[in-house]
PDB file of N, CA and C in Angstrom:
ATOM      1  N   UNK A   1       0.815  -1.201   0.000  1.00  0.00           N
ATOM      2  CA  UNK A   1       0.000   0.000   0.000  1.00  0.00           C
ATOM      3  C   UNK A   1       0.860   1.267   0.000  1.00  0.00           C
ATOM      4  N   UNK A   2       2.216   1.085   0.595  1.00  0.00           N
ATOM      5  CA  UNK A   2       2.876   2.262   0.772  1.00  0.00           C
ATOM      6  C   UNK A   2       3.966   2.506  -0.906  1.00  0.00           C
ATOM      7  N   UNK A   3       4.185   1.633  -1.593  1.00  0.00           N
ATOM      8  CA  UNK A   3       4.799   1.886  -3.062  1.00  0.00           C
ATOM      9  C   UNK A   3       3.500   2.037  -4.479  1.00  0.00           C
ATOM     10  N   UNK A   4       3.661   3.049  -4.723  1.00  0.00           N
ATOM     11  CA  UNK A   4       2.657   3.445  -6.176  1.00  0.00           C
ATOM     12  C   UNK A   4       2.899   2.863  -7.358  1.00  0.00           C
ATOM     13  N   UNK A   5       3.653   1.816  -6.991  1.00  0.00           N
ATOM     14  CA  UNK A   5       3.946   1.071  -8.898  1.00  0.00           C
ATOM     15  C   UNK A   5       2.958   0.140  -8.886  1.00  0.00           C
ATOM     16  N   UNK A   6       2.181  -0.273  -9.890  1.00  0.00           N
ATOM     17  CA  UNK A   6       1.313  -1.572 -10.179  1.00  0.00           C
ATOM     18  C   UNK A   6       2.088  -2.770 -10.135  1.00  0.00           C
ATOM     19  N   UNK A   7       1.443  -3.678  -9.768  1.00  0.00           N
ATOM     20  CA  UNK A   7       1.794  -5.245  -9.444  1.00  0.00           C
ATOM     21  C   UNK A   7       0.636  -5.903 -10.187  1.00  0.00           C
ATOM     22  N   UNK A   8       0.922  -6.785 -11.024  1.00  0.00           N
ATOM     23  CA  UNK A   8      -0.372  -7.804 -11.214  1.00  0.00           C
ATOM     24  C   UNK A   8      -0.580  -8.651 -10.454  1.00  0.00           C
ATOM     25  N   UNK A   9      -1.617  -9.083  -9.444  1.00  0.00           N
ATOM     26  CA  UNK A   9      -1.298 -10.164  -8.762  1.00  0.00           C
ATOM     27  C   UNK A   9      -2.546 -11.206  -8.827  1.00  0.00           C
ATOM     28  N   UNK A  10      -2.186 -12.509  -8.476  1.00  0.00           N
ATOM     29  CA  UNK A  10      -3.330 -13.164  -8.000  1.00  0.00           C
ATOM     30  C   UNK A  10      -3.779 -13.543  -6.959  1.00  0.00           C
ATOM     31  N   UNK A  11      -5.054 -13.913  -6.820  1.00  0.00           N
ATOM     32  CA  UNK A  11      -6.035 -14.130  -5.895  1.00  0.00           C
ATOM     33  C   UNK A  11      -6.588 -15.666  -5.470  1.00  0.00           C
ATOM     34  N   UNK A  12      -6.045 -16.207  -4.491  1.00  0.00           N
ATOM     35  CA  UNK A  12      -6.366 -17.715  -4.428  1.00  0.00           C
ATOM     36  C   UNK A  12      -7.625 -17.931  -3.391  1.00  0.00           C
ATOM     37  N   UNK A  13      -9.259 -18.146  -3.847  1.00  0.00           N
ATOM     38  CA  UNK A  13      -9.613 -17.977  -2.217  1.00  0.00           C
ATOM     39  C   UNK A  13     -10.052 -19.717  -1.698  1.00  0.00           C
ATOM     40  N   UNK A  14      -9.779 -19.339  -0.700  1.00  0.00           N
ATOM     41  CA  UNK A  14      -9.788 -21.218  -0.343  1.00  0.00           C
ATOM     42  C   UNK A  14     -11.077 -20.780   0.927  1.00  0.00           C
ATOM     43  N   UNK A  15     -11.511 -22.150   1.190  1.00  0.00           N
ATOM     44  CA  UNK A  15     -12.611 -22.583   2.085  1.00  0.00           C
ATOM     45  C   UNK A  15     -12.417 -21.116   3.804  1.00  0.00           C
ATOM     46  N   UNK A  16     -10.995 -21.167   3.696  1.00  0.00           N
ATOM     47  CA  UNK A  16     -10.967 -20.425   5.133  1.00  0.00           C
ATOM     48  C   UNK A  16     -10.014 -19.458   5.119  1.00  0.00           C
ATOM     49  N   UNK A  17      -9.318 -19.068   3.884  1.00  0.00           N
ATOM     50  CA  UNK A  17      -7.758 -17.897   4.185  1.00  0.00           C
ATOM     51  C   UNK A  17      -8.026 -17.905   2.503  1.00  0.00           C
ATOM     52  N   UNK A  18      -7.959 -16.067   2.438  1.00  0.00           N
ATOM     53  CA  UNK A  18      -6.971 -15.635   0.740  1.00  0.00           C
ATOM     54  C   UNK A  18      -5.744 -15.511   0.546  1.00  0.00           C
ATOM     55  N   UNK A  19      -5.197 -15.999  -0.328  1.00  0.00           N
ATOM     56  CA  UNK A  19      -3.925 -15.990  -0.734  1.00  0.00           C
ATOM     57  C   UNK A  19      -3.431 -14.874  -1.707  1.00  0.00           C
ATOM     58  N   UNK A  20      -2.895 -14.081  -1.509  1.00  0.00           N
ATOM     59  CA  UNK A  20      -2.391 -12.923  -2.626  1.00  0.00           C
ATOM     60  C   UNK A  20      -0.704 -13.845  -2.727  1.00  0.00           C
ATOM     61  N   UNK A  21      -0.480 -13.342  -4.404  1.00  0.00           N
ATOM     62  CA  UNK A  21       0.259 -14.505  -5.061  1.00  0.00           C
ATOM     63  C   UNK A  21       1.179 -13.589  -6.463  1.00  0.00           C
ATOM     64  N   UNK A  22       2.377 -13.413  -6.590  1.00  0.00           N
ATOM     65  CA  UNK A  22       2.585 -12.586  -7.837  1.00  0.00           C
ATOM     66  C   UNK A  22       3.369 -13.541  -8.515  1.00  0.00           C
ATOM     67  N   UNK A  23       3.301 -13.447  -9.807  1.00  0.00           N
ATOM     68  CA  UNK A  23       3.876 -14.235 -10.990  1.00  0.00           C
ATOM     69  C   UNK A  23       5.291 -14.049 -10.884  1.00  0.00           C
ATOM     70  N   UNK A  24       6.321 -15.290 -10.783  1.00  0.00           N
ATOM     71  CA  UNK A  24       7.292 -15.223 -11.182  1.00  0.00           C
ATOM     72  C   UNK A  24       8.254 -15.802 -12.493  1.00  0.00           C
ATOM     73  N   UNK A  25       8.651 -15.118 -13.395  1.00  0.00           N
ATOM     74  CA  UNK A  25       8.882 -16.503 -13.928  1.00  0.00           C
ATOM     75  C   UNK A  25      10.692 -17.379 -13.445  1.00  0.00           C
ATOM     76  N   UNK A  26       9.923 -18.588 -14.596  1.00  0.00           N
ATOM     77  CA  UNK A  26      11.553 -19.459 -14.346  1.00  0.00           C
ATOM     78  C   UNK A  26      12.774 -18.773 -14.999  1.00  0.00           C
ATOM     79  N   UNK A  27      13.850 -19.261 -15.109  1.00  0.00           N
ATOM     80  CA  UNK A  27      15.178 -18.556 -16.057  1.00  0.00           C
ATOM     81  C   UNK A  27      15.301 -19.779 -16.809  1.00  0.00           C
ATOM     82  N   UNK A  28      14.788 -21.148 -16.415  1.00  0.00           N
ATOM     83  CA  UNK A  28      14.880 -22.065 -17.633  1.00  0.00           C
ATOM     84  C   UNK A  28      13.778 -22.753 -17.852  1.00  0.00           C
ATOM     85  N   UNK A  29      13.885 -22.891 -19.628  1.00  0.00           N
ATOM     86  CA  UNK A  29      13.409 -22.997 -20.102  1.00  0.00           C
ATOM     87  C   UNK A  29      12.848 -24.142 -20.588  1.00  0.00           C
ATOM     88  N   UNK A  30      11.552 -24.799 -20.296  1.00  0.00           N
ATOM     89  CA  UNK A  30      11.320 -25.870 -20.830  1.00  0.00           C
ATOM     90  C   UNK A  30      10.939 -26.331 -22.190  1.00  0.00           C
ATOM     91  N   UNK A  31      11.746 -27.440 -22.964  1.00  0.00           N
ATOM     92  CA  UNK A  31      11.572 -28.422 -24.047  1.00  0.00           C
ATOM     93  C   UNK A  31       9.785 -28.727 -24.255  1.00  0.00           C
ATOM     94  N   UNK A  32       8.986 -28.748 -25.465  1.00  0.00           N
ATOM     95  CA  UNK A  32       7.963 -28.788 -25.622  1.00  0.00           C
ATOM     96  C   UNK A  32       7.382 -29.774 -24.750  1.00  0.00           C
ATOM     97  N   UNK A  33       8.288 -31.423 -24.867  1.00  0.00           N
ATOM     98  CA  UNK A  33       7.803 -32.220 -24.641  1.00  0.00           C
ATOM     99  C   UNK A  33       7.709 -32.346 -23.015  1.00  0.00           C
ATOM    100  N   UNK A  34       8.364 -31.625 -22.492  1.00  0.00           N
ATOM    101  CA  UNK A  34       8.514 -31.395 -20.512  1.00  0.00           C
ATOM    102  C   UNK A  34       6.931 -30.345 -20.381  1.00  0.00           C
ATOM    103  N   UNK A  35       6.464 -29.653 -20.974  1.00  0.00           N
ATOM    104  CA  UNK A  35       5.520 -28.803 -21.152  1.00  0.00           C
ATOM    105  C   UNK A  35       4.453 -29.693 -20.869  1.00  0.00           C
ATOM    106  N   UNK A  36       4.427 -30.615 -21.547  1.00  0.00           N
ATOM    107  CA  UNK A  36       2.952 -31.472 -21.380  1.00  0.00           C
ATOM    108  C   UNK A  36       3.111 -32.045 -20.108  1.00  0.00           C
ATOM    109  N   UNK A  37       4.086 -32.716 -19.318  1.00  0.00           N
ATOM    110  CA  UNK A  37       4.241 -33.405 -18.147  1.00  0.00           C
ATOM    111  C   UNK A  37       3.923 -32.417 -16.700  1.00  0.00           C
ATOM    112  N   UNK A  38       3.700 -31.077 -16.850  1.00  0.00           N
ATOM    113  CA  UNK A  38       3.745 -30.291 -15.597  1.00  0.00           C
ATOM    114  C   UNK A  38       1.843 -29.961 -15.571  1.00  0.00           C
ATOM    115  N   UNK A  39       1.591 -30.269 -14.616  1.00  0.00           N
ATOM    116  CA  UNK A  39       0.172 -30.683 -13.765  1.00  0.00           C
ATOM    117  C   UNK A  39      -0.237 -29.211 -13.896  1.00  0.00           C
ATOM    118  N   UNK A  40      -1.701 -28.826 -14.159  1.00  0.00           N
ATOM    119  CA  UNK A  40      -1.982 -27.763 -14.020  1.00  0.00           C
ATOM    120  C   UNK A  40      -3.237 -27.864 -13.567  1.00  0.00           C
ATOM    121  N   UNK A  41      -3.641 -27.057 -12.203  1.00  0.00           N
ATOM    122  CA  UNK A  41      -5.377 -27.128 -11.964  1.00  0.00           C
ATOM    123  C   UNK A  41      -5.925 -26.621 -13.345  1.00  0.00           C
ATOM    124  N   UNK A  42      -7.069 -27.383 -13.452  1.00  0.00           N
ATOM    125  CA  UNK A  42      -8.193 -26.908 -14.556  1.00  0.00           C
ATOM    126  C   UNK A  42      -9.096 -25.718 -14.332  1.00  0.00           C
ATOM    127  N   UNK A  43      -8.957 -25.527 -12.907  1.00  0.00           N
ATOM    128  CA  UNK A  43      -9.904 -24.412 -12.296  1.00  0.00           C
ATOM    129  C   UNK A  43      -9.002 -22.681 -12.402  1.00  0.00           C
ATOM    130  N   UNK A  44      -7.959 -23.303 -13.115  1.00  0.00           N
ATOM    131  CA  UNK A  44      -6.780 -21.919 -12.827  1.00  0.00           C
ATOM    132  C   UNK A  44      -7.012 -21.092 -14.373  1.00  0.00           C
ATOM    133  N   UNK A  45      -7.281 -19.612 -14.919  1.00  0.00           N
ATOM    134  CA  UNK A  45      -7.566 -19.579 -15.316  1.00  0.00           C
ATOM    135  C   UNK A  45      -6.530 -19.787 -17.124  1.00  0.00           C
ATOM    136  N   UNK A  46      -7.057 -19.845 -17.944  1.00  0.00           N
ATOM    137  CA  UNK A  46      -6.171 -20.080 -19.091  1.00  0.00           C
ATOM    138  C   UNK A  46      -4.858 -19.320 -19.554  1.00  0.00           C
ATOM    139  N   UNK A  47      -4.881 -18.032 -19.014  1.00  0.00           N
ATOM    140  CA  UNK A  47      -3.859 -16.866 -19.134  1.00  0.00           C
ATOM    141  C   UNK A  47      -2.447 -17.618 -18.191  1.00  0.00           C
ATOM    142  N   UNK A  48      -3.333 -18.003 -16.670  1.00  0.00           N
ATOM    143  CA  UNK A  48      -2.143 -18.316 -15.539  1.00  0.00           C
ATOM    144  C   UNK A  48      -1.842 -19.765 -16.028  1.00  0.00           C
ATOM    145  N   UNK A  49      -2.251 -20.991 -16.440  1.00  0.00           N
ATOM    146  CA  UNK A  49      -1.996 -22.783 -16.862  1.00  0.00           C
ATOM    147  C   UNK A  49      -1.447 -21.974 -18.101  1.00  0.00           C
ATOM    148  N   UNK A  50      -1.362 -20.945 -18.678  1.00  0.00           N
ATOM    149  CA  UNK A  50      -0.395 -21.110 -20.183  1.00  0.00           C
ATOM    150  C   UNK A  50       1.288 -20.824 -19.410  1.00  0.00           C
ATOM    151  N   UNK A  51       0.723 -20.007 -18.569  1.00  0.00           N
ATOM    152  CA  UNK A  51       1.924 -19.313 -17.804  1.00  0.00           C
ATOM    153  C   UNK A  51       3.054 -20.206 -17.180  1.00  0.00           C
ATOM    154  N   UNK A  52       2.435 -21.271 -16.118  1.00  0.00           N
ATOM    155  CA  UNK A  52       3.009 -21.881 -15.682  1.00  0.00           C
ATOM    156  C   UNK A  52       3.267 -23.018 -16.094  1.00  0.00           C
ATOM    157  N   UNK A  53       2.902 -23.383 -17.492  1.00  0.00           N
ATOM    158  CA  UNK A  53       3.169 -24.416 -18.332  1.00  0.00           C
ATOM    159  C   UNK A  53       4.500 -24.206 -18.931  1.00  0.00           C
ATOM    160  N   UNK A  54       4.728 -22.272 -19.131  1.00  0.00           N
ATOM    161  CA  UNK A  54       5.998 -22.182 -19.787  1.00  0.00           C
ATOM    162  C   UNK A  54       7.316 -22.238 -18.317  1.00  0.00           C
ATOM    163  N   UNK A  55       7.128 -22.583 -17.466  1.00  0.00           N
ATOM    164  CA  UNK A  55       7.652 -22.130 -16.303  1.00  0.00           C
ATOM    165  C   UNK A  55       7.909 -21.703 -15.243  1.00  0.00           C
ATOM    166  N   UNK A  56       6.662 -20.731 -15.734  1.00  0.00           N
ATOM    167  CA  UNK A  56       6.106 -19.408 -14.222  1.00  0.00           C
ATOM    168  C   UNK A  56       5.959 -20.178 -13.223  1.00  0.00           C
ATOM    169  N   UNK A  57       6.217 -19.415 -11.956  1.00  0.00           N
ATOM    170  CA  UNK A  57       4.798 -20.020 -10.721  1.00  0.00           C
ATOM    171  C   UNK A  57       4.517 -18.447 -10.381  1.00  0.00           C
ATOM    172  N   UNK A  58       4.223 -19.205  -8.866  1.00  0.00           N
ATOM    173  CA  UNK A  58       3.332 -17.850  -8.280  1.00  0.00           C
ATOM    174  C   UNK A  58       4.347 -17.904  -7.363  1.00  0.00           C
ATOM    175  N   UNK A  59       4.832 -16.723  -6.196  1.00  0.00           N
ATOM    176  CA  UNK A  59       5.082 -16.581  -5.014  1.00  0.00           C
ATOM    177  C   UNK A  59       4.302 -15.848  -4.289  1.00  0.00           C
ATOM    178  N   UNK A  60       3.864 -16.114  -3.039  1.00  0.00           N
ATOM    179  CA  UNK A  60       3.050 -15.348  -2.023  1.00  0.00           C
ATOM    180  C   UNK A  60       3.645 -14.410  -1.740  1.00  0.00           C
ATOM    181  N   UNK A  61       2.878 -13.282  -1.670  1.00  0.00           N
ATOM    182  CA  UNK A  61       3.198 -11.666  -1.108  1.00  0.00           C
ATOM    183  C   UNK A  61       3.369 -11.595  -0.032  1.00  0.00           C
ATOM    184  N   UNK A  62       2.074 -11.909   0.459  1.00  0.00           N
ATOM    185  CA  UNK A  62       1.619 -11.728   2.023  1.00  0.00           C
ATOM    186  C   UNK A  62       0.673 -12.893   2.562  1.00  0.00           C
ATOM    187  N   UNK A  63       1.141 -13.159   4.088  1.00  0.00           N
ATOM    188  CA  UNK A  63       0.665 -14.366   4.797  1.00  0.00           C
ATOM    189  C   UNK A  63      -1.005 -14.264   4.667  1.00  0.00           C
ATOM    190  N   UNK A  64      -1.153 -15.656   4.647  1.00  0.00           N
ATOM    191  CA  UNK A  64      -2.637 -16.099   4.255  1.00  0.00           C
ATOM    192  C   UNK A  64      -3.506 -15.192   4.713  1.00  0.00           C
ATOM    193  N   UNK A  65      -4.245 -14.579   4.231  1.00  0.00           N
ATOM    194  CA  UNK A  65      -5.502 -14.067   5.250  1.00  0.00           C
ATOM    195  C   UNK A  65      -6.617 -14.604   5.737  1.00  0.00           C
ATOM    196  N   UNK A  66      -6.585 -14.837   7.337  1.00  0.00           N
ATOM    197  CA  UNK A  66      -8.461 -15.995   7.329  1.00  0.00           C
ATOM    198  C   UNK A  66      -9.738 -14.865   6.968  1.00  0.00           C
ATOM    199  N   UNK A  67     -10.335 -15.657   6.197  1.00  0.00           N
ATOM    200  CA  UNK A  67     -11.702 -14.828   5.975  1.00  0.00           C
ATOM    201  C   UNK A  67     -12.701 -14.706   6.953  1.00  0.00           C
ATOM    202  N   UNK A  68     -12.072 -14.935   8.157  1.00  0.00           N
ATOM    203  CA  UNK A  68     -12.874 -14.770   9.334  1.00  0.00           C
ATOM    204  C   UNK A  68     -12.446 -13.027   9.874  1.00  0.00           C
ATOM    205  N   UNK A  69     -11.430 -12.968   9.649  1.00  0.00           N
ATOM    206  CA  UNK A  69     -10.739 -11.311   9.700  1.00  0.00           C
ATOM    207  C   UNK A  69     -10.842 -10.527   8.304  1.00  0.00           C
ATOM    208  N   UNK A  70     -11.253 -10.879   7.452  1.00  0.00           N
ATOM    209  CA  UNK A  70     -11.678  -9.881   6.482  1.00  0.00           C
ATOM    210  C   UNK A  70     -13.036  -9.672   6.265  1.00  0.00           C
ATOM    211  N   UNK A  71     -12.842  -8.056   6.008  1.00  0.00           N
ATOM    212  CA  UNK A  71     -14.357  -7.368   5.545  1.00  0.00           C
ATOM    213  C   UNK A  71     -14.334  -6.978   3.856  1.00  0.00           C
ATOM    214  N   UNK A  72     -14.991  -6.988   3.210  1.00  0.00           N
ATOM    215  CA  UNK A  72     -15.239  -7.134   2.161  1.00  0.00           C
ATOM    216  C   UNK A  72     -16.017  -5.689   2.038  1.00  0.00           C
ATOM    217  N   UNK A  73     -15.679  -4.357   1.101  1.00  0.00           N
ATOM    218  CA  UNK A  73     -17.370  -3.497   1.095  1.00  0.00           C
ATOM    219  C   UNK A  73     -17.059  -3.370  -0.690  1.00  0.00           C
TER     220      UNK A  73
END
């Protein structure tokens, strides 16, 4: 909240805590055929499974939040 540059980030929400999550990518590079072997949820959306198919993951920003302590307006 305190730096003014944009971040893209993602949003994981699970049964009891949100996860804020920013894209990192790898420095190597995977062979087509290693591409098909890396597991991707189906529920993740097509932009982020292309992403992390080439390598990417995610790293967490900030510790889980329970949705028992967040307000939503």
């Amino acid at each position: 909240s305190e730096n003014t540059r944009l971040l893209d980030v993602y949003l994981f929400l699970f049964d009891d805590f949100l996860l804020i999550t920013k894209t990192k990518r790898n420095k190597k590079k995977y062979r087509g055929s290693e591409t098909s072997l890396i597991p991707v949820c189906p529920s993740l959306t097509p932009e982020l499974q292309s992403f992390i198919r080439e390598g990417g993951c995610c790293t967490v920003l900030e510790q889980p939040m329970p949705l028992d302590r967040l307000i939503l307006k």
